[in-house]
PDB file of N, CA and C in Angstrom:
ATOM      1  N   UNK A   1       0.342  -2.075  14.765  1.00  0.00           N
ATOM      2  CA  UNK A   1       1.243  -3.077  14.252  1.00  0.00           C
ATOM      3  C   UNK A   1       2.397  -2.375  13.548  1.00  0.00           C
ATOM      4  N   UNK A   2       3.617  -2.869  13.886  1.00  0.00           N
ATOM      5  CA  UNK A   2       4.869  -2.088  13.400  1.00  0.00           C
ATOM      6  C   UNK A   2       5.186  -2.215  12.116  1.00  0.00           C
ATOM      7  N   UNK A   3       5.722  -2.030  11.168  1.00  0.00           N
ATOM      8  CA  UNK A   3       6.338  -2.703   9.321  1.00  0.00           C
ATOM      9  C   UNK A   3       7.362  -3.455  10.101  1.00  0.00           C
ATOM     10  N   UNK A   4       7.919  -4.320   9.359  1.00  0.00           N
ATOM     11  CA  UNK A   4       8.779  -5.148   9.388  1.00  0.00           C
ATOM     12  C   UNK A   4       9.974  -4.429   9.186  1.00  0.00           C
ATOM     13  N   UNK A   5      11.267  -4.689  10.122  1.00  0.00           N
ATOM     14  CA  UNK A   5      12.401  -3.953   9.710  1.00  0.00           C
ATOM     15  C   UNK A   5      13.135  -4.767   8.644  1.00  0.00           C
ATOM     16  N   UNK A   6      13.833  -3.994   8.089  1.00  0.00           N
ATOM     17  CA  UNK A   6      14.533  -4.780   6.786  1.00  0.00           C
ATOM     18  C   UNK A   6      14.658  -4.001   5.447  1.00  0.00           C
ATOM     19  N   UNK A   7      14.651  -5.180   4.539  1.00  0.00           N
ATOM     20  CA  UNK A   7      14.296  -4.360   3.034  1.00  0.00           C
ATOM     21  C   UNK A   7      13.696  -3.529   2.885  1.00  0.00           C
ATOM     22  N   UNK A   8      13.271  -2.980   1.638  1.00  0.00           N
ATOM     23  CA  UNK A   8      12.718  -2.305   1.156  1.00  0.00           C
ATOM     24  C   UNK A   8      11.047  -3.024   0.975  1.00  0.00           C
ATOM     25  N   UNK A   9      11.647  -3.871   0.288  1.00  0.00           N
ATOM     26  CA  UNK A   9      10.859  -4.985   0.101  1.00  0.00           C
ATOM     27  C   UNK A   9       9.877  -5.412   1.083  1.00  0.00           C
ATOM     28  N   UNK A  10      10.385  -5.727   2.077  1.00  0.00           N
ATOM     29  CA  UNK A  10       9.798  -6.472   3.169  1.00  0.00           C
ATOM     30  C   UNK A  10       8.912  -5.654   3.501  1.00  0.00           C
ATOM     31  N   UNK A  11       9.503  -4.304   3.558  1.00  0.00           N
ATOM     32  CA  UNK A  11       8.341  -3.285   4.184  1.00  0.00           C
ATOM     33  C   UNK A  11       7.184  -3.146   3.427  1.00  0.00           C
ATOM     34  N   UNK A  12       7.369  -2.698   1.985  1.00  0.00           N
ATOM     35  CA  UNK A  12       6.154  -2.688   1.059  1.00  0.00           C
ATOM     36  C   UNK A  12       5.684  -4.122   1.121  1.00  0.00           C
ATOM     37  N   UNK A  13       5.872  -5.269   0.752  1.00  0.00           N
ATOM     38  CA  UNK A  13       4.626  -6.428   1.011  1.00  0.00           C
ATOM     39  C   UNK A  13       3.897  -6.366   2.139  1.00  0.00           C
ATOM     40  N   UNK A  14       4.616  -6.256   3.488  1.00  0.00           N
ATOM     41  CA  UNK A  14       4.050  -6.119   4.922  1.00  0.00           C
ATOM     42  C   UNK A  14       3.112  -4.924   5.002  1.00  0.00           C
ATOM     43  N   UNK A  15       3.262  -4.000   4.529  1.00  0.00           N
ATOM     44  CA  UNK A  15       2.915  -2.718   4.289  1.00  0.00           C
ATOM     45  C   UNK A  15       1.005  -3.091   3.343  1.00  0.00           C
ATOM     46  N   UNK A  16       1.410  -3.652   2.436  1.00  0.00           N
ATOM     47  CA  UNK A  16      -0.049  -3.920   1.225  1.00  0.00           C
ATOM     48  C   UNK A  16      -1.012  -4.958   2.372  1.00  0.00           C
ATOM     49  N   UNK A  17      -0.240  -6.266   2.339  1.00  0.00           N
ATOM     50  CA  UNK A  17      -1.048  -7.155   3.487  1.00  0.00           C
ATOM     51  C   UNK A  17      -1.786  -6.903   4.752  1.00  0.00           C
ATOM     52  N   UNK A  18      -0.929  -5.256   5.492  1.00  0.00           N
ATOM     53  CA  UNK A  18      -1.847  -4.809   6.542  1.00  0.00           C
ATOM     54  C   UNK A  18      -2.897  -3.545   6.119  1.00  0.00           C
ATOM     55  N   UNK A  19      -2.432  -3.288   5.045  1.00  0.00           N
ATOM     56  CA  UNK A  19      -3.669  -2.014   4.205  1.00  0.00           C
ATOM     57  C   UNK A  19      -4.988  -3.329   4.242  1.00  0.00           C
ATOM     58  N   UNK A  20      -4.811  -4.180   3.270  1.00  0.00           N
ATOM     59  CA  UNK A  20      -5.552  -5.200   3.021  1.00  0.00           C
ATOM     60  C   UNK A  20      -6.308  -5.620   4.099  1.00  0.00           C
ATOM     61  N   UNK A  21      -5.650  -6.070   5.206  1.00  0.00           N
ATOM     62  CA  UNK A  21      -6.400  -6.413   6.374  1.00  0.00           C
ATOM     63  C   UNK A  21      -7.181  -5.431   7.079  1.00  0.00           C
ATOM     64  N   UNK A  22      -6.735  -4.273   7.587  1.00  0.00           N
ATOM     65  CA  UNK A  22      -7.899  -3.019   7.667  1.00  0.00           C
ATOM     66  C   UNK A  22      -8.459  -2.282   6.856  1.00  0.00           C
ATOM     67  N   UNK A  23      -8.845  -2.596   5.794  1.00  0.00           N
ATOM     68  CA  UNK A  23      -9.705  -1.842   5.074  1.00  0.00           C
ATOM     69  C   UNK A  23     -10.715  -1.491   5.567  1.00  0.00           C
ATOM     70  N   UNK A  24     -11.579  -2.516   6.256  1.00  0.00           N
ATOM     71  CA  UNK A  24     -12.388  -2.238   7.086  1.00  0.00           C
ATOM     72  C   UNK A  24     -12.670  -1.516   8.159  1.00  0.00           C
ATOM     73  N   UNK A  25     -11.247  -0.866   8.466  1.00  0.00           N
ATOM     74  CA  UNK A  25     -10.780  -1.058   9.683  1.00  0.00           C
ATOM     75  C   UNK A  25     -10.536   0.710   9.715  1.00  0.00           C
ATOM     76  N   UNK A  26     -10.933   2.029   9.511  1.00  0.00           N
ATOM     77  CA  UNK A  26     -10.459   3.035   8.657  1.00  0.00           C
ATOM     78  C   UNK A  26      -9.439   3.448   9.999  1.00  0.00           C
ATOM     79  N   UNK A  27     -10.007   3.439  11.091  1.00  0.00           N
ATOM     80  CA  UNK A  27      -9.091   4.338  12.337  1.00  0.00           C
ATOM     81  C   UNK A  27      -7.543   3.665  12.278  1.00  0.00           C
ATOM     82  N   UNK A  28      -7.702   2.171  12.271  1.00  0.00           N
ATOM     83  CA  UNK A  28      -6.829   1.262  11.791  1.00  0.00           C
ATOM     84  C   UNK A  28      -5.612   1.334  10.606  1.00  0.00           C
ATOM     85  N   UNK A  29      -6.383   1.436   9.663  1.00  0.00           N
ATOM     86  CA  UNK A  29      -5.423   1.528   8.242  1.00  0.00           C
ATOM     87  C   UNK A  29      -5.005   3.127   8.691  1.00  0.00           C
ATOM     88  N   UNK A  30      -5.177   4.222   8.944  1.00  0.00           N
ATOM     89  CA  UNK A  30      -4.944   5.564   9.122  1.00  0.00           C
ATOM     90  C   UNK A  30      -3.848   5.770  10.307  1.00  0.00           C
ATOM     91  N   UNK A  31      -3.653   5.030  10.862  1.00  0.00           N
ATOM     92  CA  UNK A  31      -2.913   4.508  12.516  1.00  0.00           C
ATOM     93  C   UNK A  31      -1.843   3.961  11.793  1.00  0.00           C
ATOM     94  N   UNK A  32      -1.815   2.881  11.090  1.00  0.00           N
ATOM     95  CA  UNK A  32      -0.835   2.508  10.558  1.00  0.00           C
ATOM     96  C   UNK A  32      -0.406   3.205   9.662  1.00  0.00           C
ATOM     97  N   UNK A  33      -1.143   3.409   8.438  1.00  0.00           N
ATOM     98  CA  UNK A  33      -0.498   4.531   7.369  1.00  0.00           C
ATOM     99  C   UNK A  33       0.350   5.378   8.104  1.00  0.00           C
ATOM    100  N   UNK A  34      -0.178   6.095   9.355  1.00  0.00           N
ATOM    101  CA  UNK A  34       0.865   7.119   9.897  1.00  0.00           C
ATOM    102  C   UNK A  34       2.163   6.381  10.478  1.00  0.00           C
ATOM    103  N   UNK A  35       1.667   5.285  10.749  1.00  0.00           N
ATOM    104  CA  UNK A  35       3.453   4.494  11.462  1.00  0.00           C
ATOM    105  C   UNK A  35       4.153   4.143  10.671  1.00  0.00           C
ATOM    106  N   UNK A  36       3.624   3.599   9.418  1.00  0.00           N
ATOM    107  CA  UNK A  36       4.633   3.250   8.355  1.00  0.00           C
ATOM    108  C   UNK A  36       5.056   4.160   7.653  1.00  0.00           C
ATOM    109  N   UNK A  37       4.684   5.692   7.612  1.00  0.00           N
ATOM    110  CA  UNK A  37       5.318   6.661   7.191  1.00  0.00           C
ATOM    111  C   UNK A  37       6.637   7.080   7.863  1.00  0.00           C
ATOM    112  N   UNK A  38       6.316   6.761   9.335  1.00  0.00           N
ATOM    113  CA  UNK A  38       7.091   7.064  10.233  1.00  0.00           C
ATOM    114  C   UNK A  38       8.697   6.506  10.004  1.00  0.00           C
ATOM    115  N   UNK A  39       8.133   4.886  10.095  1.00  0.00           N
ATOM    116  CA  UNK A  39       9.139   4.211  10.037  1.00  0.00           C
ATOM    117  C   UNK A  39       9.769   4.147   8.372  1.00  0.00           C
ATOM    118  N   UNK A  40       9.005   4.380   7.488  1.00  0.00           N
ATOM    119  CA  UNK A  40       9.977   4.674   5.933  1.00  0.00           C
ATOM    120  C   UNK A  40      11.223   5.601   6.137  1.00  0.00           C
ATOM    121  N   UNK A  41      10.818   6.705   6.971  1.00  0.00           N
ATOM    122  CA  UNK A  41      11.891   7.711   6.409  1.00  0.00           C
ATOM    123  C   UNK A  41      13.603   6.930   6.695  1.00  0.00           C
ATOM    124  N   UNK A  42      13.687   6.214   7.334  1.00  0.00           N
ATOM    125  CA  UNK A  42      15.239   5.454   7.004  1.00  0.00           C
ATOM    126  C   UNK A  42      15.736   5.033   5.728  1.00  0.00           C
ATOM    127  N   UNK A  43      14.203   5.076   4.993  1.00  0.00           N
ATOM    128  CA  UNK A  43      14.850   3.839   3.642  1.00  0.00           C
ATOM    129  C   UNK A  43      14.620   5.131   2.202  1.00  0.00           C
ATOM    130  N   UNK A  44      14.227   5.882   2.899  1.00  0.00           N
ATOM    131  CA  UNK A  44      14.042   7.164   1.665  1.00  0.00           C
ATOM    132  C   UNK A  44      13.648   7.463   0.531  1.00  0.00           C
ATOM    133  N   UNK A  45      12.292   6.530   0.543  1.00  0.00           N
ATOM    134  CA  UNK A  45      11.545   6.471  -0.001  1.00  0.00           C
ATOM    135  C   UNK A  45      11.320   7.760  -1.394  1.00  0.00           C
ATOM    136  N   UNK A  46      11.043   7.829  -2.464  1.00  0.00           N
ATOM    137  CA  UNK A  46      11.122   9.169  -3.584  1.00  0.00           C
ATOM    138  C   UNK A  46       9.921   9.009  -3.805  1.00  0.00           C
ATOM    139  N   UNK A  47       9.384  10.208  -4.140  1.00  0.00           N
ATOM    140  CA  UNK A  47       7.617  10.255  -5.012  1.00  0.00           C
ATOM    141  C   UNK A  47       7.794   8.851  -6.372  1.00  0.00           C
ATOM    142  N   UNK A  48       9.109   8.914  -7.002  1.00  0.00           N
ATOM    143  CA  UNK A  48       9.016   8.124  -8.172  1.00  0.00           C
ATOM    144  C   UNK A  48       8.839   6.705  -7.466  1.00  0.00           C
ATOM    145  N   UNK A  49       9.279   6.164  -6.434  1.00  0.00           N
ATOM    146  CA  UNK A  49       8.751   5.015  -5.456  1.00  0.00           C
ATOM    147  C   UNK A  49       7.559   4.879  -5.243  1.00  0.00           C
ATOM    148  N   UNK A  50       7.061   5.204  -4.787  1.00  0.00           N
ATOM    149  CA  UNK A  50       5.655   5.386  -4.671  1.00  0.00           C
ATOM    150  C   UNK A  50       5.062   5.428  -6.273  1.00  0.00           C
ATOM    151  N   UNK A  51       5.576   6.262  -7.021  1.00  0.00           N
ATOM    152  CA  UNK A  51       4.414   5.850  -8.101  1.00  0.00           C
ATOM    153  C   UNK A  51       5.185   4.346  -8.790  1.00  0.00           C
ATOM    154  N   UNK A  52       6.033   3.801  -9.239  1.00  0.00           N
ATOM    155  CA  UNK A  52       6.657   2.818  -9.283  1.00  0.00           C
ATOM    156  C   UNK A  52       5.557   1.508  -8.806  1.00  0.00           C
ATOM    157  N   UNK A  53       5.547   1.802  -7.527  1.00  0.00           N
ATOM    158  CA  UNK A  53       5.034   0.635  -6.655  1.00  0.00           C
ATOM    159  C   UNK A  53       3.468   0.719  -6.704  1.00  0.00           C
ATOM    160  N   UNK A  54       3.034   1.867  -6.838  1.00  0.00           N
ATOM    161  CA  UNK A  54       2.077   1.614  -6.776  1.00  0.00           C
ATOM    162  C   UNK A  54       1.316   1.185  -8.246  1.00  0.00           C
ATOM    163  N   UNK A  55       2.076   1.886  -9.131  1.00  0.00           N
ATOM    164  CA  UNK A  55       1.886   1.115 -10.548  1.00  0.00           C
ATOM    165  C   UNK A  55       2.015  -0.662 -10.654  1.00  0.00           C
ATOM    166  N   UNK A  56       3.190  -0.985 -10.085  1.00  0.00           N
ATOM    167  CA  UNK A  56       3.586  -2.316 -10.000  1.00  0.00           C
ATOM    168  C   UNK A  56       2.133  -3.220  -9.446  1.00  0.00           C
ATOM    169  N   UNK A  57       1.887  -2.526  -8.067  1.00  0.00           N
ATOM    170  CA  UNK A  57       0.810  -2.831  -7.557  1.00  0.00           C
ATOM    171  C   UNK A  57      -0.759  -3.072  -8.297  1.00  0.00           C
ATOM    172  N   UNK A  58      -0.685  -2.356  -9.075  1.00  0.00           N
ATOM    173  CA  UNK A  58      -2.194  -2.503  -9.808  1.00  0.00           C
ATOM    174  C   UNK A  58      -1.944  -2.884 -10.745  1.00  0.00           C
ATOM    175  N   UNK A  59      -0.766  -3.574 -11.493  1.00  0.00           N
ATOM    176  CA  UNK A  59      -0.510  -4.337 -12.637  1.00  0.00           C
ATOM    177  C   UNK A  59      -0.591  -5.870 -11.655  1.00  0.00           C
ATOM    178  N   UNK A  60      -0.166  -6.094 -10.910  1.00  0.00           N
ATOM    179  CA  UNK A  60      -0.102  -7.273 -10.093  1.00  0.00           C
ATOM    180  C   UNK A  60      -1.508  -7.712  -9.728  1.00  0.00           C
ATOM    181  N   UNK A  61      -2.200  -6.920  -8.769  1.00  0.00           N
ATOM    182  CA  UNK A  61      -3.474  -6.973  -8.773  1.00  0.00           C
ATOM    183  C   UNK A  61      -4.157  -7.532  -9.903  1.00  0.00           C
ATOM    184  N   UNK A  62      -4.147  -6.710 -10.921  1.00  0.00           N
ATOM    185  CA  UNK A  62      -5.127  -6.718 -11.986  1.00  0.00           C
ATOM    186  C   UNK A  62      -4.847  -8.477 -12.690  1.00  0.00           C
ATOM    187  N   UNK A  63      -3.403  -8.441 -12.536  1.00  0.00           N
ATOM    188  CA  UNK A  63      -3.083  -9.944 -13.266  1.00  0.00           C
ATOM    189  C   UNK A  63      -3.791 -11.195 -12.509  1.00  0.00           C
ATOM    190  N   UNK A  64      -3.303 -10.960 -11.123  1.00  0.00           N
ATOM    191  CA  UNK A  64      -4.204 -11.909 -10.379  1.00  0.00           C
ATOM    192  C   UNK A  64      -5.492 -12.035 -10.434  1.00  0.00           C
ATOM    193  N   UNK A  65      -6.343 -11.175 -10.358  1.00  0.00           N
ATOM    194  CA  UNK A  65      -7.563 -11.157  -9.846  1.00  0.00           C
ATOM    195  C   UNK A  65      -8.511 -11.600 -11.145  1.00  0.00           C
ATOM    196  N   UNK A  66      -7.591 -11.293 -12.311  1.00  0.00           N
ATOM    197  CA  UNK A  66      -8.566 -11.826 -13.687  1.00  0.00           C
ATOM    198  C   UNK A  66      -9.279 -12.881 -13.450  1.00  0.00           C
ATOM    199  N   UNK A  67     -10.676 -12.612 -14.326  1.00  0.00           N
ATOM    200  CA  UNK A  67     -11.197 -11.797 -14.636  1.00  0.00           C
ATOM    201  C   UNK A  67     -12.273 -11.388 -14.453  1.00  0.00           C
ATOM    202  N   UNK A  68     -11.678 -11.399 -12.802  1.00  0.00           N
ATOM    203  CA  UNK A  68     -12.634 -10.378 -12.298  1.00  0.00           C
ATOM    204  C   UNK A  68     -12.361  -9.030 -11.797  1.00  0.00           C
ATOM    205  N   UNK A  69     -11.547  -8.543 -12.614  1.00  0.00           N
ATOM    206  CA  UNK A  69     -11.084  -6.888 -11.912  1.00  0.00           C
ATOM    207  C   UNK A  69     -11.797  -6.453 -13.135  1.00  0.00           C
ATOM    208  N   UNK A  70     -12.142  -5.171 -12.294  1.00  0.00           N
ATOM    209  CA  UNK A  70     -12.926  -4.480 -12.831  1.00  0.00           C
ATOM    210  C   UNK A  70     -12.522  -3.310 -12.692  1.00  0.00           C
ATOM    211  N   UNK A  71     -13.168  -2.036 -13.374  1.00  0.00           N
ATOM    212  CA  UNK A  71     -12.457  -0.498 -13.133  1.00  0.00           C
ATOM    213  C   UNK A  71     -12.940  -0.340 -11.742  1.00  0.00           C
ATOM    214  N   UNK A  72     -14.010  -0.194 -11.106  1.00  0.00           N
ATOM    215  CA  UNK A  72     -14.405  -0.183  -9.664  1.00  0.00           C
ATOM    216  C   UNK A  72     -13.431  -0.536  -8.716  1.00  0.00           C
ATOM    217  N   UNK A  73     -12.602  -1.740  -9.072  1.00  0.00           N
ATOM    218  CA  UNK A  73     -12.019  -2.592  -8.093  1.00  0.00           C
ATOM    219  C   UNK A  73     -10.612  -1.662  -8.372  1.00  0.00           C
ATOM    220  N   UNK A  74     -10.088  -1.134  -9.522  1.00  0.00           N
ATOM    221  CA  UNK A  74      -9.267  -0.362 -10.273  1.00  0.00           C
ATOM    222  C   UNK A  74      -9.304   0.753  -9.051  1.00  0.00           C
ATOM    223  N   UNK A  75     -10.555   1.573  -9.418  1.00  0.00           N
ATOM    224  CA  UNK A  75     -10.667   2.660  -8.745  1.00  0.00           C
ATOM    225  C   UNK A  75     -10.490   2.911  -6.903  1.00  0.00           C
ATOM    226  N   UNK A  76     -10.835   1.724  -6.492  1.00  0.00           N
ATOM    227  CA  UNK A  76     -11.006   1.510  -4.888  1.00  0.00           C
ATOM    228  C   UNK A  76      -9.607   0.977  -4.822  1.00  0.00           C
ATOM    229  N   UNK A  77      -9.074   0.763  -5.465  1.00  0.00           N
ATOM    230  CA  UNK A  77      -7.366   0.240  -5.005  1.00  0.00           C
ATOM    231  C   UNK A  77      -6.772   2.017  -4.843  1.00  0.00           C
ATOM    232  N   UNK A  78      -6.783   2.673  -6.374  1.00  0.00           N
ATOM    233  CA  UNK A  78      -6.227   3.444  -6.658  1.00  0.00           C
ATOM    234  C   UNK A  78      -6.453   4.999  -5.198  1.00  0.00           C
ATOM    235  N   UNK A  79      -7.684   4.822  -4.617  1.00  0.00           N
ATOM    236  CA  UNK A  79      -8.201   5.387  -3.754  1.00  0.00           C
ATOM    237  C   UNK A  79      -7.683   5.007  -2.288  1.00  0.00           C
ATOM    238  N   UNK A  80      -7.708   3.815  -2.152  1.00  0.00           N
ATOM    239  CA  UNK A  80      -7.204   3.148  -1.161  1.00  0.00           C
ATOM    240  C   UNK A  80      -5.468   3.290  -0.913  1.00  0.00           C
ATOM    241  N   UNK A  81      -4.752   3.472  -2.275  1.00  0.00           N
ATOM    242  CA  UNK A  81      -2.960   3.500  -2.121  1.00  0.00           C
ATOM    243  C   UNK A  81      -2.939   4.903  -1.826  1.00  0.00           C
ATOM    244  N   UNK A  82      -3.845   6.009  -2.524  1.00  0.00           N
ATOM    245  CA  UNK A  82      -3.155   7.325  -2.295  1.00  0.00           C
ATOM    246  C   UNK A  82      -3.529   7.632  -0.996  1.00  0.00           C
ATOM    247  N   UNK A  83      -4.121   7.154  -0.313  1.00  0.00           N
ATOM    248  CA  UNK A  83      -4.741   7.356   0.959  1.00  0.00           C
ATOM    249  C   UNK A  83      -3.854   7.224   1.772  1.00  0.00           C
ATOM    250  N   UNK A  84      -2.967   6.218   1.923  1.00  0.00           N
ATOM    251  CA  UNK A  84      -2.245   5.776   2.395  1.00  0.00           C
ATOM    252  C   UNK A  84      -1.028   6.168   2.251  1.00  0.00           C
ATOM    253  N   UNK A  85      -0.197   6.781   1.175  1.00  0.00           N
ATOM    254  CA  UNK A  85       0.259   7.350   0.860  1.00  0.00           C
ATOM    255  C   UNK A  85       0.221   8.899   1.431  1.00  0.00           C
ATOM    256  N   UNK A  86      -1.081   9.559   1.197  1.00  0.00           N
ATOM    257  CA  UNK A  86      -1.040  10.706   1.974  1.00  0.00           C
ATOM    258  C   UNK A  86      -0.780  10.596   2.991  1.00  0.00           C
ATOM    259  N   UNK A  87      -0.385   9.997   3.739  1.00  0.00           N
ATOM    260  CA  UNK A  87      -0.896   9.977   5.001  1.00  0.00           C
ATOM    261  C   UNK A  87       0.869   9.541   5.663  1.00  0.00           C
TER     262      UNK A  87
END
């Protein structure tokens, strides 16, 4: 599945929603992680982006999900973005 062309924006929500959907999925989320790396480099993405967003991301999370987030759920996000990220 491709990211959405466009924003910045567009790409990171489209980007979380298909992490989300293959989690399960590892060959999956790893397939994509590599395409959406692919397709970032137009928008030029900085390490401070990534930590930015992904901070944003687990403040968002955490607000929603009250109160039931937990450090576990903390930890498996935080595991789950750099993954993806590496990649």
């Amino acid at each position: 599945m491709a990211a959405l062309p466009g924003t910045r924006r567009a790409v990171a929500v489209r980007s979380v929603a298909v992490v989300v959907d293959t989690l399960d999925e590892p060959e999956a989320l790893v397939a994509y992680a590599a395409l959406l790396g692919r397709e970032a480099v137009p928008f030029a993405f900085s390490r401070r982006d990534y930590v930015l967003f992904g901070d944003a991301l687990l403040t968002t999370l955490q607000a929603a999900l009250e109160p039931a987030w937990s450090q576990a759920l903390h930890d498996a996000w935080v595991e789950a973005y750099t993954l993806v990220v590496s990649i």
